[in-house]
C-alpha atoms as a PDB file:
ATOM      1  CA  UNK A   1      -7.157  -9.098 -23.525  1.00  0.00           C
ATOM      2  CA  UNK A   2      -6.859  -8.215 -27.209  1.00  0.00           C
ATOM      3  CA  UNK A   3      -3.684  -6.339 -27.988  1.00  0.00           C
ATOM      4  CA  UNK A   4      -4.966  -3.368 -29.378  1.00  0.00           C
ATOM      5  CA  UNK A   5      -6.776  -2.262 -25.700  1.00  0.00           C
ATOM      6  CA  UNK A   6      -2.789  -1.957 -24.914  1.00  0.00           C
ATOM      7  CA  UNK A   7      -1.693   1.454 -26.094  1.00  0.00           C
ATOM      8  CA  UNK A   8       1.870   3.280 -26.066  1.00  0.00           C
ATOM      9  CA  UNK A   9       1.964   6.955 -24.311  1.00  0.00           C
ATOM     10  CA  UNK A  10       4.923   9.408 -24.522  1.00  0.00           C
ATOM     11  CA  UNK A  11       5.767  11.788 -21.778  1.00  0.00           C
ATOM     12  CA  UNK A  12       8.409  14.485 -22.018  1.00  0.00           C
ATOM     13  CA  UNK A  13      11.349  15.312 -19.172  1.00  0.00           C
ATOM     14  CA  UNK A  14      13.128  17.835 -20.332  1.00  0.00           C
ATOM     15  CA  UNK A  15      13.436  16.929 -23.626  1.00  0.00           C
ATOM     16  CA  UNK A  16      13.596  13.287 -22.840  1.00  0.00           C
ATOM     17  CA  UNK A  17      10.882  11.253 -24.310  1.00  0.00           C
ATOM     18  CA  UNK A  18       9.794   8.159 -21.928  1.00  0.00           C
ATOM     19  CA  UNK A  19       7.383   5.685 -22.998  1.00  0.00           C
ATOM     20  CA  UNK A  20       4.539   3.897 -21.001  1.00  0.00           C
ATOM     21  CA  UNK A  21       1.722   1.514 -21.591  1.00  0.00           C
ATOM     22  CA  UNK A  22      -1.810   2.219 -20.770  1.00  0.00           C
ATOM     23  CA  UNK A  23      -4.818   0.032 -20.965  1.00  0.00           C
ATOM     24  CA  UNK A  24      -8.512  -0.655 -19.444  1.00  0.00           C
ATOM     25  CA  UNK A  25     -11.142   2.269 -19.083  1.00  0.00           C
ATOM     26  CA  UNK A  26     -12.667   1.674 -16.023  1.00  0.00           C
ATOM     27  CA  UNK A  27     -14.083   4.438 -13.370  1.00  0.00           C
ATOM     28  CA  UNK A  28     -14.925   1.863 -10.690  1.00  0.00           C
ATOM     29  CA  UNK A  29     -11.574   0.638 -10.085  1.00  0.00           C
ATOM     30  CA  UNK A  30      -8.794   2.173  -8.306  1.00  0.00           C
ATOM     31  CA  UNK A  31      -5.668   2.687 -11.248  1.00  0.00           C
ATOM     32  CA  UNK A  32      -2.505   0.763 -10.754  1.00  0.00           C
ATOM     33  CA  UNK A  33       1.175   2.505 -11.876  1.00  0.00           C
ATOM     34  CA  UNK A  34       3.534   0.235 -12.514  1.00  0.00           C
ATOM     35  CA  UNK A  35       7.960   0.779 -11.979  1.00  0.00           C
ATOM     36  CA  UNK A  36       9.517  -1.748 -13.635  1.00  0.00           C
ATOM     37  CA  UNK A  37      13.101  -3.788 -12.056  1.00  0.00           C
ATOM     38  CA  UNK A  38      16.121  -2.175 -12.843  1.00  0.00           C
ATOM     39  CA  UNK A  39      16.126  -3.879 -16.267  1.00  0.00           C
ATOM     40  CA  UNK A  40      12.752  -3.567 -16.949  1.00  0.00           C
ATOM     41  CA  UNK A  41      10.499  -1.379 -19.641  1.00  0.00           C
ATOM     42  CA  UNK A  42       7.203  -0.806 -20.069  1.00  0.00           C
ATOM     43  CA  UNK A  43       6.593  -3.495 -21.796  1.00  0.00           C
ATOM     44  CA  UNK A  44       7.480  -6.085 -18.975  1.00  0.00           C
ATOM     45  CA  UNK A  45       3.995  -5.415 -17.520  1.00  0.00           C
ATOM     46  CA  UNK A  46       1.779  -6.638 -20.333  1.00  0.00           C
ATOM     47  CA  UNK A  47       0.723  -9.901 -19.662  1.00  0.00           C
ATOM     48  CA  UNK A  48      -0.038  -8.115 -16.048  1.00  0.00           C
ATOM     49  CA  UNK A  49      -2.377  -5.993 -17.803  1.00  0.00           C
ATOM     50  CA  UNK A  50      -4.358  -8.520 -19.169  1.00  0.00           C
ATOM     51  CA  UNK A  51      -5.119 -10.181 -15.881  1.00  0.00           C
ATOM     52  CA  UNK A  52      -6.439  -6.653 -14.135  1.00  0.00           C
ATOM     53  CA  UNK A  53      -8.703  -5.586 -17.369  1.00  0.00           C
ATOM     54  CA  UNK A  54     -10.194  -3.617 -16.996  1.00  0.00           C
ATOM     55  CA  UNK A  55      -8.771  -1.945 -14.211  1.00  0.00           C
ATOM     56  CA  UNK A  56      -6.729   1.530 -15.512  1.00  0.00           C
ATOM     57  CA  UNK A  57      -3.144   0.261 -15.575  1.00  0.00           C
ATOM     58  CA  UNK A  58      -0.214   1.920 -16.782  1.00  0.00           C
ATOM     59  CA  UNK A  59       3.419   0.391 -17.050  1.00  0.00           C
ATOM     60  CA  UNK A  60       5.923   3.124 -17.020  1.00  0.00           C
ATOM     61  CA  UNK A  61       9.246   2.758 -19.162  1.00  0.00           C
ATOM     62  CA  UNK A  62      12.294   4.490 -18.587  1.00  0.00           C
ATOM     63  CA  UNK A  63      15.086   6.494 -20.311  1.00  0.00           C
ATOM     64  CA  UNK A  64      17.858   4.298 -21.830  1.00  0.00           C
ATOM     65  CA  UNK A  65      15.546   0.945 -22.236  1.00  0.00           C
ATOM     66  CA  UNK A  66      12.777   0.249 -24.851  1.00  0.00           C
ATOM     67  CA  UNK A  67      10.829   2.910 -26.711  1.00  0.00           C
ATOM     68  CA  UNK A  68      12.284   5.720 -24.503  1.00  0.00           C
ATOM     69  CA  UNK A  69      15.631   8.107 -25.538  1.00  0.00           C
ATOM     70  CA  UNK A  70      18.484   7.057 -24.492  1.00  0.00           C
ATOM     71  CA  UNK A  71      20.143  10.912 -23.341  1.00  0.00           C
ATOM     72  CA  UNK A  72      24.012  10.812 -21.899  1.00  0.00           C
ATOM     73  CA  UNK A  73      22.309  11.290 -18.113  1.00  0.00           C
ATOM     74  CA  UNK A  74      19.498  11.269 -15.338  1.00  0.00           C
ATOM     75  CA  UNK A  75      20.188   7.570 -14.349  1.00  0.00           C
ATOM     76  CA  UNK A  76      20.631   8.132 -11.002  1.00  0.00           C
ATOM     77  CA  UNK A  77      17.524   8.069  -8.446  1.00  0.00           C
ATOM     78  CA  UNK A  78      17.273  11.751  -8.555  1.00  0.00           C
ATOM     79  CA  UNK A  79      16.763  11.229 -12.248  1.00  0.00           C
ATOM     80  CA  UNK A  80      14.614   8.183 -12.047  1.00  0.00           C
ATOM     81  CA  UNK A  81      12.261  10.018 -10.112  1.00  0.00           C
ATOM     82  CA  UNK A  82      11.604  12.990 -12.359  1.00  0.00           C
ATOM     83  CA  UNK A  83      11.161  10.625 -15.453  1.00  0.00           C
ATOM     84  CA  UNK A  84       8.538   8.839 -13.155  1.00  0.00           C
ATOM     85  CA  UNK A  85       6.651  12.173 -11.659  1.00  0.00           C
ATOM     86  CA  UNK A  86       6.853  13.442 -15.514  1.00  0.00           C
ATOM     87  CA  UNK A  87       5.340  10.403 -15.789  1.00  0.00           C
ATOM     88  CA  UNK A  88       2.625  10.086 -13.911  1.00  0.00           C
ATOM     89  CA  UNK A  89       1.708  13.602 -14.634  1.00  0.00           C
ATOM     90  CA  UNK A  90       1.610  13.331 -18.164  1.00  0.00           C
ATOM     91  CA  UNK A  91      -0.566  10.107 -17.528  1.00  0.00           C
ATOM     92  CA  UNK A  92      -3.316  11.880 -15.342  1.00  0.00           C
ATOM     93  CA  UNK A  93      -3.534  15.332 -17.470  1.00  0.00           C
ATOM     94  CA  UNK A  94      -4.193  12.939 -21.004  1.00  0.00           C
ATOM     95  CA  UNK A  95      -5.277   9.440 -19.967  1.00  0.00           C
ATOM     96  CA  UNK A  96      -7.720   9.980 -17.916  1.00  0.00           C
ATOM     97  CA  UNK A  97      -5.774   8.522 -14.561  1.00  0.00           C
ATOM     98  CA  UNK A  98      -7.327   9.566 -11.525  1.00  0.00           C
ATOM     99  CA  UNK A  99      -5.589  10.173  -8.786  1.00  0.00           C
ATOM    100  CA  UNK A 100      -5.737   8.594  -6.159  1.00  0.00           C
ATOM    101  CA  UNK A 101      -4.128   5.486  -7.390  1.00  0.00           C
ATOM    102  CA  UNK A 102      -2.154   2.598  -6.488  1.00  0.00           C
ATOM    103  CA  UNK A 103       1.842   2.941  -7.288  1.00  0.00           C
ATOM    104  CA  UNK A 104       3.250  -0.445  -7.396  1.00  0.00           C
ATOM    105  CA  UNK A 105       7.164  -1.411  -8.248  1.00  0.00           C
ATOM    106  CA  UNK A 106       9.338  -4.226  -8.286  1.00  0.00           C
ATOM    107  CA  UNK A 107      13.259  -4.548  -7.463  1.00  0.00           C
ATOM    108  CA  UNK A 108      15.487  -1.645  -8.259  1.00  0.00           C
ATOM    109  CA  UNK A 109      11.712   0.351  -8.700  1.00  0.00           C
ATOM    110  CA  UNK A 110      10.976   0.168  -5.027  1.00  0.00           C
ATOM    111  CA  UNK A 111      13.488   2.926  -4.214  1.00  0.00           C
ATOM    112  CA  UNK A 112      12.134   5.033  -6.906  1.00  0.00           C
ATOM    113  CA  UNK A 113       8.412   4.819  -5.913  1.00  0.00           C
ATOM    114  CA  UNK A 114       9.018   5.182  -2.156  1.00  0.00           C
ATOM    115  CA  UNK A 115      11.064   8.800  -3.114  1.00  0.00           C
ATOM    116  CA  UNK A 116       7.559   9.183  -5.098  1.00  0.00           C
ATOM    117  CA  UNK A 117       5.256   8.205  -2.506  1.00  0.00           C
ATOM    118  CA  UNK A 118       7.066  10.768   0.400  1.00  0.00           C
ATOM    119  CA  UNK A 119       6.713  13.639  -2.072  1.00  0.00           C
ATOM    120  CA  UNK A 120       3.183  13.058  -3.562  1.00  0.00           C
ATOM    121  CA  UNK A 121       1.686  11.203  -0.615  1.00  0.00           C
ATOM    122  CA  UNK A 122      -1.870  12.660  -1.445  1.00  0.00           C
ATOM    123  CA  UNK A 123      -1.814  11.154  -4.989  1.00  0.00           C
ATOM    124  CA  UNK A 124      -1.704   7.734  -3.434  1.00  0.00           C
ATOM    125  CA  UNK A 125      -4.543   5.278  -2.386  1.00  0.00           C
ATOM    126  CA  UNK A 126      -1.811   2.992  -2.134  1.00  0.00           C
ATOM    127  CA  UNK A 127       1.309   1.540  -2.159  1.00  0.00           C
ATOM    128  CA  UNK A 128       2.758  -2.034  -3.263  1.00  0.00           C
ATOM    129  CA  UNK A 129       6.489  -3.064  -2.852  1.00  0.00           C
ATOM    130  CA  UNK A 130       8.028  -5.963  -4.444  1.00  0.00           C
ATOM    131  CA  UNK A 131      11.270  -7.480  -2.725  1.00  0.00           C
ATOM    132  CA  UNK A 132      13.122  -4.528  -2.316  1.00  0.00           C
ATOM    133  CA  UNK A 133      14.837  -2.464   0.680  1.00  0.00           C
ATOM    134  CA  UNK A 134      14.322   1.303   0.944  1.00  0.00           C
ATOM    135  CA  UNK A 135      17.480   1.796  -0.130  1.00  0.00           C
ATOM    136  CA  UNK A 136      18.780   2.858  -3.594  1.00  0.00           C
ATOM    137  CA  UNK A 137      21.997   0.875  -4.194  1.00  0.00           C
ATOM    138  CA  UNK A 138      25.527   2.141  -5.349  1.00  0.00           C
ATOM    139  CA  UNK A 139      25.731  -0.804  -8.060  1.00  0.00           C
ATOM    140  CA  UNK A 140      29.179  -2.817  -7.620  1.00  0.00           C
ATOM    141  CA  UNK A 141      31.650  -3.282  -9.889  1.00  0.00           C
ATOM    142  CA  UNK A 142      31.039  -7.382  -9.713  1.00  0.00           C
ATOM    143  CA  UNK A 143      27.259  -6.528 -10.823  1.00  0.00           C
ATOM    144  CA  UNK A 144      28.013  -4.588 -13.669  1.00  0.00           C
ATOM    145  CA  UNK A 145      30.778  -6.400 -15.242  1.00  0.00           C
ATOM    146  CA  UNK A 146      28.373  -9.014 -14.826  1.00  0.00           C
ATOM    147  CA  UNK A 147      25.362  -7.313 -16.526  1.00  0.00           C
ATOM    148  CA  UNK A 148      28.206  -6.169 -19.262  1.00  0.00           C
ATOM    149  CA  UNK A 149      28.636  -9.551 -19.741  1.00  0.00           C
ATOM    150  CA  UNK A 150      25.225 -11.329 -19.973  1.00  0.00           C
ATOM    151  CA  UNK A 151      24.434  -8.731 -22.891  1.00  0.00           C
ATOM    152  CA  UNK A 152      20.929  -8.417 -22.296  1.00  0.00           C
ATOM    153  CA  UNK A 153      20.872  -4.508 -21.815  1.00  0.00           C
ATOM    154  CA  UNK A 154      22.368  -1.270 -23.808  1.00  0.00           C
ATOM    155  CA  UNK A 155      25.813  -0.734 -22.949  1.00  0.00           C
ATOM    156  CA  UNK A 156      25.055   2.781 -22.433  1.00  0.00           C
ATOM    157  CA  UNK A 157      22.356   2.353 -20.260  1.00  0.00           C
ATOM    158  CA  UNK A 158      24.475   0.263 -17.893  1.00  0.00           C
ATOM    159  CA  UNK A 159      27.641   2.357 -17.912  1.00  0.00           C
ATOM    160  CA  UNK A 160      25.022   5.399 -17.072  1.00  0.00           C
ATOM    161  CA  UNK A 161      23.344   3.583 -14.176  1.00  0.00           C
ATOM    162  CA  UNK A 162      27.031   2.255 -12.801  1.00  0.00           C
ATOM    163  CA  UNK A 163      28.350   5.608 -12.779  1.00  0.00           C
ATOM    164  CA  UNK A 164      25.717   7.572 -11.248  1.00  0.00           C
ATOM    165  CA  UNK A 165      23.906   4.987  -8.825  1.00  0.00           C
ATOM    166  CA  UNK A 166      24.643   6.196  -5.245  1.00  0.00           C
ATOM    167  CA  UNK A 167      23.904   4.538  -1.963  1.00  0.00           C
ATOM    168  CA  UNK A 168      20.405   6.182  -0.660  1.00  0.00           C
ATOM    169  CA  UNK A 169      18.946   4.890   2.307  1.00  0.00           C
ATOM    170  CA  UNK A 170      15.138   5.836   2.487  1.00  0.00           C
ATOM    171  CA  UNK A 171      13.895   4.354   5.451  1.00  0.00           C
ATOM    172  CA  UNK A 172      13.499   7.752   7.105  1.00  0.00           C
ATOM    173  CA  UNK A 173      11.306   9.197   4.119  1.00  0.00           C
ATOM    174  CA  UNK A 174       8.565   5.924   5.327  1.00  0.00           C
ATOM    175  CA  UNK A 175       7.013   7.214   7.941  1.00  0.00           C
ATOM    176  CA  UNK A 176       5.684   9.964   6.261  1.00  0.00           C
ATOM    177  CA  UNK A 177       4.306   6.925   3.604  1.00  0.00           C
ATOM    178  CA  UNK A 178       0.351   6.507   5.464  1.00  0.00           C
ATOM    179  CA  UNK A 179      -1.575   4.725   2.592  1.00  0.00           C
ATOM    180  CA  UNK A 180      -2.080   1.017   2.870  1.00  0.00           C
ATOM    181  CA  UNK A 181       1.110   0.170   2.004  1.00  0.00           C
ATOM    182  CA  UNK A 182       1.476  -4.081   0.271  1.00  0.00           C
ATOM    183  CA  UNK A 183       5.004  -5.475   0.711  1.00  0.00           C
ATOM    184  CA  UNK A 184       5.545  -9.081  -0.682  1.00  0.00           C
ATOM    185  CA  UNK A 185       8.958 -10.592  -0.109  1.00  0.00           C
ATOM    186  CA  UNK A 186      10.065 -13.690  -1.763  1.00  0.00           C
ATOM    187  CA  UNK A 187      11.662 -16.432   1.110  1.00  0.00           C
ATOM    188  CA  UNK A 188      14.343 -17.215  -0.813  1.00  0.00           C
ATOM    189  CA  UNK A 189      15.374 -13.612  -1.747  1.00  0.00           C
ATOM    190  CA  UNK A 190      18.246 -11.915  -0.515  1.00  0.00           C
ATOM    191  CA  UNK A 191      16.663  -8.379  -1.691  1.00  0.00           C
ATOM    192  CA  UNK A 192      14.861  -8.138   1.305  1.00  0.00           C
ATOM    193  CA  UNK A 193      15.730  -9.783   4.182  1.00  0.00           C
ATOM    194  CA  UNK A 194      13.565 -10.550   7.467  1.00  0.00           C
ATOM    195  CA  UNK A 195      14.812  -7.882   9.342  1.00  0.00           C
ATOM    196  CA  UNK A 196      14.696  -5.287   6.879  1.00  0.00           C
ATOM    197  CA  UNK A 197      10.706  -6.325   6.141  1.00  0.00           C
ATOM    198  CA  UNK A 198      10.619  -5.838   9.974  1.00  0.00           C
ATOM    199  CA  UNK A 199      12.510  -2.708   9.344  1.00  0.00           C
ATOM    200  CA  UNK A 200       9.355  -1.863   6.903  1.00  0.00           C
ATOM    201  CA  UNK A 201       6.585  -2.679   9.969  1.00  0.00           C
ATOM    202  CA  UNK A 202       8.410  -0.868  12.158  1.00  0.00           C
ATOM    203  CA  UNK A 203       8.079   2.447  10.378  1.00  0.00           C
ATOM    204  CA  UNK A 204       4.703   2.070   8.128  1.00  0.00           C
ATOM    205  CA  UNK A 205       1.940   3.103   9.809  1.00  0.00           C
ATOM    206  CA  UNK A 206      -0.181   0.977   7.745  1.00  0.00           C
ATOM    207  CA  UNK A 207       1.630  -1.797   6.113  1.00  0.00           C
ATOM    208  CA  UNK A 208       1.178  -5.686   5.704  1.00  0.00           C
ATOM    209  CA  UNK A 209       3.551  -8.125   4.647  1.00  0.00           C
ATOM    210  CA  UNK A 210       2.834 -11.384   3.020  1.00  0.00           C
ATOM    211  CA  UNK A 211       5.895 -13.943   2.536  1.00  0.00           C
ATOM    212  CA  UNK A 212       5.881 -16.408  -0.436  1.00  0.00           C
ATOM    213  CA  UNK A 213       8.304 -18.766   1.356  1.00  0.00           C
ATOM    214  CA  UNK A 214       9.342 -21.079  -1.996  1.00  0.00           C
ATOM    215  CA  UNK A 215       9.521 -18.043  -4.460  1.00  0.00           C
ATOM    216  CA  UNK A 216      13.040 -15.866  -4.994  1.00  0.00           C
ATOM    217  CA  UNK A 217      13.497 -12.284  -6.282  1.00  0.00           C
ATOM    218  CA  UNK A 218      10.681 -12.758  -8.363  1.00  0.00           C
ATOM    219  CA  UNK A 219       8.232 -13.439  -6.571  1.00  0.00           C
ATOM    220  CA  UNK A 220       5.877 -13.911  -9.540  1.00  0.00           C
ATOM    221  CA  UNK A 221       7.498 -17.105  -9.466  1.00  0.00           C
ATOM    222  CA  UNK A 222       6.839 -20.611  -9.016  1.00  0.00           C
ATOM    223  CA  UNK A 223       3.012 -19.265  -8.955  1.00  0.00           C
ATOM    224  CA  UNK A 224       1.790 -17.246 -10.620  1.00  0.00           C
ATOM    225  CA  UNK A 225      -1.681 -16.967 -10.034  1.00  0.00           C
ATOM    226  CA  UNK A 226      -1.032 -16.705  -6.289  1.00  0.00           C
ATOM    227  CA  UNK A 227       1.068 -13.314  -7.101  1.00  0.00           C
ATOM    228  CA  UNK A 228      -1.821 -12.242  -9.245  1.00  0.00           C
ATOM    229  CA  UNK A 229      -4.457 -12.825  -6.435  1.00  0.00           C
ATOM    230  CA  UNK A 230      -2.691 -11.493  -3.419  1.00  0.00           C
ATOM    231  CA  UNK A 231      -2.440  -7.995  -5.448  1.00  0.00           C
ATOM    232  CA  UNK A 232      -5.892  -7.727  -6.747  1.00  0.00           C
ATOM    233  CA  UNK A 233      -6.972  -8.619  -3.055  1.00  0.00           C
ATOM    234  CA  UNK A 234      -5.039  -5.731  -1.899  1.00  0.00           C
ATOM    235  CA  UNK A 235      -6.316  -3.324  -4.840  1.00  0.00           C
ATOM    236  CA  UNK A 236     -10.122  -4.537  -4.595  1.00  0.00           C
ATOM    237  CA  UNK A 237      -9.616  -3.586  -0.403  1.00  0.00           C
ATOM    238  CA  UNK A 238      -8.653   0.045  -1.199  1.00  0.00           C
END
């Protein structure tokens, strides 16, 4: 898909500019809303894009990381949620996303769009989780030292997130989750284990998992196209 069909959006949270990507135009498809990993941006969906064109996809960013601001606060799930309903509404008043669509996230996201999906149920045809528990983590020390280390995000944005992220369980919000719900775990992840995907079954009332037994956390990988094919079999069924 040529480059220019990929186009940067702006929302507003109280003063807090966010940035997203939007692309495809169709009406016929059901639109797919994207949450990034924990060290993701909007930008990490793109290739993504490409394969679901034209399909109405939008990858949303998030403050500290990319083309968004980078304020002092709101990096905590209570603030991770606003940025992502400001979001989403500012998507569906000016880009012509209907609702109801298909929220999707990955990692650290999943937390995020299951908080979403209990309070804006009705907006959802749908509902895909990406090796994650319904649990928002307290980040430990080890993990961001770590991520200090590596380099590979803003200092600020990872002193934010360490200092605000609390422990949030969520698995009593999924009950009240009843859209086809998607949950692929990766075999080799430690994300989500076995008994917390049962965990998942146990309370969805409409949820499937599917296992890719040789993949990790990112379950995108060793293949690619198999990733790629379970979700737009799940999106193409809604």
């Amino acid at each position: 898909m040529p480059s220019t069909n990929i186009h940067d959006n702006f929302a507003l949270q109280d003063d807090v500019k966010l940035h997203d990507l939007s692309s495809g135009t169709s009406d016929t498809h059901t639109p797919l809303i994207y949450v990034p990993g924990f060290g993701g941006d909007a930008d990490s969906f793109r290739d993504e894009m490409a394969y679901f064109y034209p399909r109405r996809c939008i990858s949303v960013g998030k403050r500290g990381l990319g083309k968004s601001s980078a304020p002092a606060s709101g990096y905590g799930l209570t603030g991770r949620l606003n940025d992502l309903t400001a979001t989403i509404n500012h998507t569906i008043n000016t880009e012509a996303v209907t609702t109801p669509f298909c929220l999707m996230a990955f990692s650290m996201g999943v937390p995020v769009a299951l908080s979403y999906a209990h309070e804006h149920v009705a907006n959802l045809s749908g509902l895909i989780l990406l090796d994650y528990r319904a649990q928002y983590p307290k980040i430990a020390d080890n993990v961001y030292k770590g991520l200090l280390e590596q380099g590979n995000l803003p200092h600020h944005y990872l002193t934010a997130s360490y200092q605000e992220s609390e422990n949030t369980p969520l698995w009593d919000v999924l009950p009240a989750i009843t859209c086809p719900v998607l949950i692929i775990r990766g075999g080799q992840s430690k994300a989500l284990t076995v008994e917390e995907a049962n965990q998942y079954m146990a309370a969805l009332p409409n949820a499937e998992i599917v296992v890719f037994e040789d993949s990790g956390h990112e379950v995108y990988k060793p293949d690619y196209q198999r990733f790629i094919t379970t979700i737009d079999t799940f999106l193409a069924a809604l």
